[in-house]
C-alpha atoms as a PDB file:
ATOM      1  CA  UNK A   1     126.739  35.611-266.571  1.00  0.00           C
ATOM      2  CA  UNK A   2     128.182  37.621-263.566  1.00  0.00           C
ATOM      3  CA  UNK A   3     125.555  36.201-261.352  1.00  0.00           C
ATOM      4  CA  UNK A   4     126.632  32.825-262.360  1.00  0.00           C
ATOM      5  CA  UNK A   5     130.050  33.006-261.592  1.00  0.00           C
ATOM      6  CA  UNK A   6     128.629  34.587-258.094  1.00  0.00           C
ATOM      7  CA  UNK A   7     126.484  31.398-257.671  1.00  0.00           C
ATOM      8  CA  UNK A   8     128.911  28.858-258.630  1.00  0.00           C
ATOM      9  CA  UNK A   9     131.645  30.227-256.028  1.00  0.00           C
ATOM     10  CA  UNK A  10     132.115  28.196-253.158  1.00  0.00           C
ATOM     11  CA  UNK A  11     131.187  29.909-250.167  1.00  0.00           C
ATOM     12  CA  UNK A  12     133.446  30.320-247.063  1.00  0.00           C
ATOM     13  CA  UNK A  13     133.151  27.943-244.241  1.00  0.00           C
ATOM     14  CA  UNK A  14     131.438  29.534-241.247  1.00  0.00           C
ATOM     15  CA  UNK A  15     133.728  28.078-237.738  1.00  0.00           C
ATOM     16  CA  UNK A  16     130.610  26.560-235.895  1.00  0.00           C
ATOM     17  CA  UNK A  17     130.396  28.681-232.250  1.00  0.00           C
ATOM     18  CA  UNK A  18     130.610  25.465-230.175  1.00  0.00           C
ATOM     19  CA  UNK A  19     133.988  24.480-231.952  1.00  0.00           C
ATOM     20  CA  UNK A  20     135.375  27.604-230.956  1.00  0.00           C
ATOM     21  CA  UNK A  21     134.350  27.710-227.340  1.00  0.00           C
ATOM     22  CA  UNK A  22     135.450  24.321-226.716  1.00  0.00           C
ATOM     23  CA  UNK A  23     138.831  25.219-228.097  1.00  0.00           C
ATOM     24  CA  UNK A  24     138.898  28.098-225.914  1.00  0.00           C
ATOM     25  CA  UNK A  25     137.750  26.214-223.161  1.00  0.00           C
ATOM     26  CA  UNK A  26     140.627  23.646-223.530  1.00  0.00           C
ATOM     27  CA  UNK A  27     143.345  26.112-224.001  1.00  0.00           C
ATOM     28  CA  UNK A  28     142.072  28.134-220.861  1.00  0.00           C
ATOM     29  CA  UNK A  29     141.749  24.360-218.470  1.00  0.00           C
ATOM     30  CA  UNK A  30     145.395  23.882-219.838  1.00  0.00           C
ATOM     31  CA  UNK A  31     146.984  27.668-218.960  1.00  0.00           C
ATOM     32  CA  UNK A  32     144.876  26.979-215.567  1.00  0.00           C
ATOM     33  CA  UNK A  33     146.863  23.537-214.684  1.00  0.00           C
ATOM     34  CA  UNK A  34     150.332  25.246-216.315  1.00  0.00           C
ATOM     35  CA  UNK A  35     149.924  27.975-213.494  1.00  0.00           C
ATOM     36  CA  UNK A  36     148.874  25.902-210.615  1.00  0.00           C
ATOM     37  CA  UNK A  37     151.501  23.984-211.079  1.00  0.00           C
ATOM     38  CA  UNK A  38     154.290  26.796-211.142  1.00  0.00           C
ATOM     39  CA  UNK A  39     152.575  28.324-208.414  1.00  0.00           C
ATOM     40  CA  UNK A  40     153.018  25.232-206.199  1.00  0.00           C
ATOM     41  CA  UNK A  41     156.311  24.565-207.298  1.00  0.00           C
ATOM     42  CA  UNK A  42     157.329  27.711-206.142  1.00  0.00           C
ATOM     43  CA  UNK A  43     155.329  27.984-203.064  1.00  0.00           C
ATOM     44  CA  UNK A  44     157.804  24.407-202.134  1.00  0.00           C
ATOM     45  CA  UNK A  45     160.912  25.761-202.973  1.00  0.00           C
ATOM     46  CA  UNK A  46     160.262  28.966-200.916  1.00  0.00           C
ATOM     47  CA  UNK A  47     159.085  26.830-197.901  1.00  0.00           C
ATOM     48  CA  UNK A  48     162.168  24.779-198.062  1.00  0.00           C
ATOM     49  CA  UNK A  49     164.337  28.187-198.458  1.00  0.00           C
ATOM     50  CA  UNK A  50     162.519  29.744-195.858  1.00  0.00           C
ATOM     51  CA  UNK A  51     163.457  26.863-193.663  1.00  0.00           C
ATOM     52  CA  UNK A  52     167.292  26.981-194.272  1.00  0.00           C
ATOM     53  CA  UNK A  53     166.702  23.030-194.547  1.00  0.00           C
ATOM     54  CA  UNK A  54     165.948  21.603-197.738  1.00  0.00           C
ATOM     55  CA  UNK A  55     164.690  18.431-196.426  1.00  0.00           C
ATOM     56  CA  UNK A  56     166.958  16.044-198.198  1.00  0.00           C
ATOM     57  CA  UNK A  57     169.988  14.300-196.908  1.00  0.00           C
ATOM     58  CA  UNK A  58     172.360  12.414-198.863  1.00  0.00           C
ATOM     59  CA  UNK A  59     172.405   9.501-196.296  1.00  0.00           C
ATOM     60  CA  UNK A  60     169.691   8.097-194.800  1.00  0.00           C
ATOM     61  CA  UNK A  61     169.704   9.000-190.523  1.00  0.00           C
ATOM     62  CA  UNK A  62     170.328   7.126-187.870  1.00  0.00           C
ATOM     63  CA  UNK A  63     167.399   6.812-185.052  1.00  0.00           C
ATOM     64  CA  UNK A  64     168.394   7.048-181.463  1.00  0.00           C
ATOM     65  CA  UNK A  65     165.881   7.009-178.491  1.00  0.00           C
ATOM     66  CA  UNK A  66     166.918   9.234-175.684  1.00  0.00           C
ATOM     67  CA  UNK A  67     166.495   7.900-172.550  1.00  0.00           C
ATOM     68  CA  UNK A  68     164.780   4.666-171.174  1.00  0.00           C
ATOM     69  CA  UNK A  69     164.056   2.189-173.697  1.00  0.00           C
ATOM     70  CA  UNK A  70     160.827   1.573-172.250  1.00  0.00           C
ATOM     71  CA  UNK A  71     159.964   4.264-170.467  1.00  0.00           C
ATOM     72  CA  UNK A  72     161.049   6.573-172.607  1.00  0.00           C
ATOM     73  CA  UNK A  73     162.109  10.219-170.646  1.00  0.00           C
ATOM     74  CA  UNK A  74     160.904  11.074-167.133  1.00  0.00           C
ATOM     75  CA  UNK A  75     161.382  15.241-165.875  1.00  0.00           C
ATOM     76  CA  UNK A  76     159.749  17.772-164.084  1.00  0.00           C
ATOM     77  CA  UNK A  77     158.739  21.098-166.094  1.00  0.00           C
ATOM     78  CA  UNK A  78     158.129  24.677-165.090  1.00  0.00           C
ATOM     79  CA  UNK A  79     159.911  24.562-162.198  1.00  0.00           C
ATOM     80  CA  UNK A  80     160.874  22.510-158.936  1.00  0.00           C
ATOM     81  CA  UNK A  81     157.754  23.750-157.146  1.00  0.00           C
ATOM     82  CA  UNK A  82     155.475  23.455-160.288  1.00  0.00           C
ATOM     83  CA  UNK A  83     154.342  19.962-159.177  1.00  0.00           C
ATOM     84  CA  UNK A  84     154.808  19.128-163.531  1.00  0.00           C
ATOM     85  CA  UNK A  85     155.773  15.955-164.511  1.00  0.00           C
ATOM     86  CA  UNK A  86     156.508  15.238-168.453  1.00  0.00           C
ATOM     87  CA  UNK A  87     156.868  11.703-169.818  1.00  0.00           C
ATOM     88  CA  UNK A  88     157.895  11.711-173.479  1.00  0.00           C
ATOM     89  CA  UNK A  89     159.607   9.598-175.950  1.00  0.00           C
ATOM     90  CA  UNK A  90     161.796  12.105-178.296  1.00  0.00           C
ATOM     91  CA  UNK A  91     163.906  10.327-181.019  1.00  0.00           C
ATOM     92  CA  UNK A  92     166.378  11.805-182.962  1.00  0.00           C
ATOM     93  CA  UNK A  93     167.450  11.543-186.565  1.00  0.00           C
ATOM     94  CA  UNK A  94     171.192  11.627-186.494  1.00  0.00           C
ATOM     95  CA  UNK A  95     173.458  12.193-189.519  1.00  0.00           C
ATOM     96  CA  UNK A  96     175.341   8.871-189.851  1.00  0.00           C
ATOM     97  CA  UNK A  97     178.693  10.571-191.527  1.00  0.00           C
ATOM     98  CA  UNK A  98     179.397  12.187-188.263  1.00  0.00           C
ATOM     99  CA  UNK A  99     181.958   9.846-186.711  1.00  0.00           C
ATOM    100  CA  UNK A 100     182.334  12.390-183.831  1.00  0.00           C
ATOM    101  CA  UNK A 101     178.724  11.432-182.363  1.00  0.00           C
ATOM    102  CA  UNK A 102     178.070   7.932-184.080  1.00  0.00           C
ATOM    103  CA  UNK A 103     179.904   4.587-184.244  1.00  0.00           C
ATOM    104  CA  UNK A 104     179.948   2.748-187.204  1.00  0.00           C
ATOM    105  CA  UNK A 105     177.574   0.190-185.517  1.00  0.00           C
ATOM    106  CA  UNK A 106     175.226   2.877-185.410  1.00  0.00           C
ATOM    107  CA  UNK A 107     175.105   3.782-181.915  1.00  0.00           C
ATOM    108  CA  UNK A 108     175.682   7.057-180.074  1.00  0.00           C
ATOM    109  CA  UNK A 109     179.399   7.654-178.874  1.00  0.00           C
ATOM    110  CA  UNK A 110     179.514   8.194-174.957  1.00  0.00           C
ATOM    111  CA  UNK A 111     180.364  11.466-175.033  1.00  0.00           C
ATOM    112  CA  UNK A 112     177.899  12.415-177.495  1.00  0.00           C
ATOM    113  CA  UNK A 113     175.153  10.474-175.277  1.00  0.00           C
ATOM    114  CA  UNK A 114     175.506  12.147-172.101  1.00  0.00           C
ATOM    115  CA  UNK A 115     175.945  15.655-173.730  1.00  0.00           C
ATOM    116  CA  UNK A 116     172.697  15.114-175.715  1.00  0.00           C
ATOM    117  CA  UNK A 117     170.713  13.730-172.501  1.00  0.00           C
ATOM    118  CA  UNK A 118     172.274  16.095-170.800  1.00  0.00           C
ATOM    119  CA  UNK A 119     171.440  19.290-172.815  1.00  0.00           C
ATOM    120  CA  UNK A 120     167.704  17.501-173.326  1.00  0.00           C
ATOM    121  CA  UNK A 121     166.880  17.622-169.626  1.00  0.00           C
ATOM    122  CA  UNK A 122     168.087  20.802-168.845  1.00  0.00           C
ATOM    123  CA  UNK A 123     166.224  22.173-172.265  1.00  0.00           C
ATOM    124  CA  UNK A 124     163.023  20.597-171.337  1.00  0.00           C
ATOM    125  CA  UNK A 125     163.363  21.406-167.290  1.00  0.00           C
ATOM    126  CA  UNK A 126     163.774  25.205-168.097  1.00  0.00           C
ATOM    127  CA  UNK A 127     160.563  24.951-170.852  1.00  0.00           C
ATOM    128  CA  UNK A 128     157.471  26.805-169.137  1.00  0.00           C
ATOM    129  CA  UNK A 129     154.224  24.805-168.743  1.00  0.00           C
ATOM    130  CA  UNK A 130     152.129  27.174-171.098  1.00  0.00           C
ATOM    131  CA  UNK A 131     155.157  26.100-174.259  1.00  0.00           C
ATOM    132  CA  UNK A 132     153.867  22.621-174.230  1.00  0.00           C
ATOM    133  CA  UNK A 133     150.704  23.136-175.627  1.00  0.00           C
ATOM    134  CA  UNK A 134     150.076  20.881-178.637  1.00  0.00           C
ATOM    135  CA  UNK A 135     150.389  23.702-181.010  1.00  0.00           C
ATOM    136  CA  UNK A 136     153.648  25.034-180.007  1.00  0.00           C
ATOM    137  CA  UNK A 137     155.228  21.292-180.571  1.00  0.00           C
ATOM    138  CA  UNK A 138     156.975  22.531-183.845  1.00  0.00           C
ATOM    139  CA  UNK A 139     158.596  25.313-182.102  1.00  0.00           C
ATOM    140  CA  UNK A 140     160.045  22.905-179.117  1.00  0.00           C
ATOM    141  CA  UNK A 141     160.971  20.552-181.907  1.00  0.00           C
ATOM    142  CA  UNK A 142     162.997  22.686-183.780  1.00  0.00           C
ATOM    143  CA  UNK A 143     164.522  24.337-180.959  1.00  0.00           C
ATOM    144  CA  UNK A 144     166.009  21.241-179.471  1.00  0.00           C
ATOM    145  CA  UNK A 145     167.522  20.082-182.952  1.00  0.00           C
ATOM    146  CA  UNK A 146     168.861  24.020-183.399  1.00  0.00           C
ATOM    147  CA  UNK A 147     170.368  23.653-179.430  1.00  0.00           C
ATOM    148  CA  UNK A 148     171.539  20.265-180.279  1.00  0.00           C
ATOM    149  CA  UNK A 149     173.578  21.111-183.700  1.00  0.00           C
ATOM    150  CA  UNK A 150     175.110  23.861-181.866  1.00  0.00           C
ATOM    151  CA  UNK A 151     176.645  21.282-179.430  1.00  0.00           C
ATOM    152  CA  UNK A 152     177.147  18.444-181.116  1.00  0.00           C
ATOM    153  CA  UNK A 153     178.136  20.586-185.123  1.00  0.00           C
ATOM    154  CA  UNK A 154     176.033  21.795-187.707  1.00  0.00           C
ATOM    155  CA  UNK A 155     174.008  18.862-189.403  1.00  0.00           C
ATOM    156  CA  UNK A 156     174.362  16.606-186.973  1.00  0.00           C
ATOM    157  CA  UNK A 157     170.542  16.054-186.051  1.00  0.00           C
ATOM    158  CA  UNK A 158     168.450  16.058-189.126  1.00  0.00           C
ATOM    159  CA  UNK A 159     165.089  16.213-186.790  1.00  0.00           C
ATOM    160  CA  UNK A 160     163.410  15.500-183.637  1.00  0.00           C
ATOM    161  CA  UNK A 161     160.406  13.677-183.346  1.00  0.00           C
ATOM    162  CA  UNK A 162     158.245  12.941-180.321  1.00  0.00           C
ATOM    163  CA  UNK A 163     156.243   9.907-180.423  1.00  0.00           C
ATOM    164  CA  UNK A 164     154.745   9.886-176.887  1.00  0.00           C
ATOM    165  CA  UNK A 165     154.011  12.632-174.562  1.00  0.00           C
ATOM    166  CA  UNK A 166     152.328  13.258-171.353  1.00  0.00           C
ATOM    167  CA  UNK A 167     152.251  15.971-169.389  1.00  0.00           C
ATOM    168  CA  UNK A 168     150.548  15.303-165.666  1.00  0.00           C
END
């Protein structure tokens, strides 16, 4: 009678292997994508602190073009005997709330104009040769809007961008 009641027990249920690896392999894909995307998340953030410029402006900017309309700007580099010549079309992003540089029609005020050609020529005359290489663009960049927001108040350019450049 004891072995009957032994026979007539239902037995436990055995987890099949391939349930539990696929479980395991769906929890692990999950904790892989949770991490990536913290890890991204925070690599942003400290890229944008790292910066001191988080990007974002609460109105949209104003483009100006510095200098010709069509020919964009015309200077010698490196030096009156350097025999340099840079053409280059640099446009700023201005912030529109600044009423000192801007007009409500969206243009530059005179003052602001010949201060900002001004301090662009003599910025880009004074640049060595060897700092124009395509890699160092970034650096120029960013050191014109810094020289610029000195001048002209913090936040006034949100960014420089050069859309055409030749140096002969």
């Amino acid at each position: 009678m004891a072995d009957e009641e032994r026979d007539d027990a239902p037995e436990p249920k055995k987890k099949s292997p391939i349930v539990l690896v696929a479980v395991l392999v769906i929890v692990g894909l999950l904790l892989a994508t949770g991490i990536a995307f913290f890890v991204s998340k925070m690599a942003v953030e400290n890229a944008t602190a790292e910066s001191g410029d988080s990007g974002r402006h609460s109105d949209p900017g104003v483009f100006i073009k510095l200098g010709d309309p069509k020919e964009g700007i015309l200077v010698n580099v490196g030096g009156p005997r350097s025999g340099k010549y840079l053409k280059t079309t640099i446009i700023l992003e201005m912030n529109p709330g600044k009423k000192d540089n801007i007009t409500e029609g969206g243009t530059l005020q005179p003052f602001a104009e010949t201060k900002i050609l001004d301090m662009t020529m003599q910025f880009l005359r004074s640049t060595k040769v060897e700092d124009f290489d395509a890699t160092k663009q970034d650096d120029l960049k960013k050191q014109l809007k810094d020289m610029l927001n000195a001048e002209l108040g913090a936040g006034s350019v949100y960014d420089v961008y050069i859309t055409s450049f030749l140096l002969q």
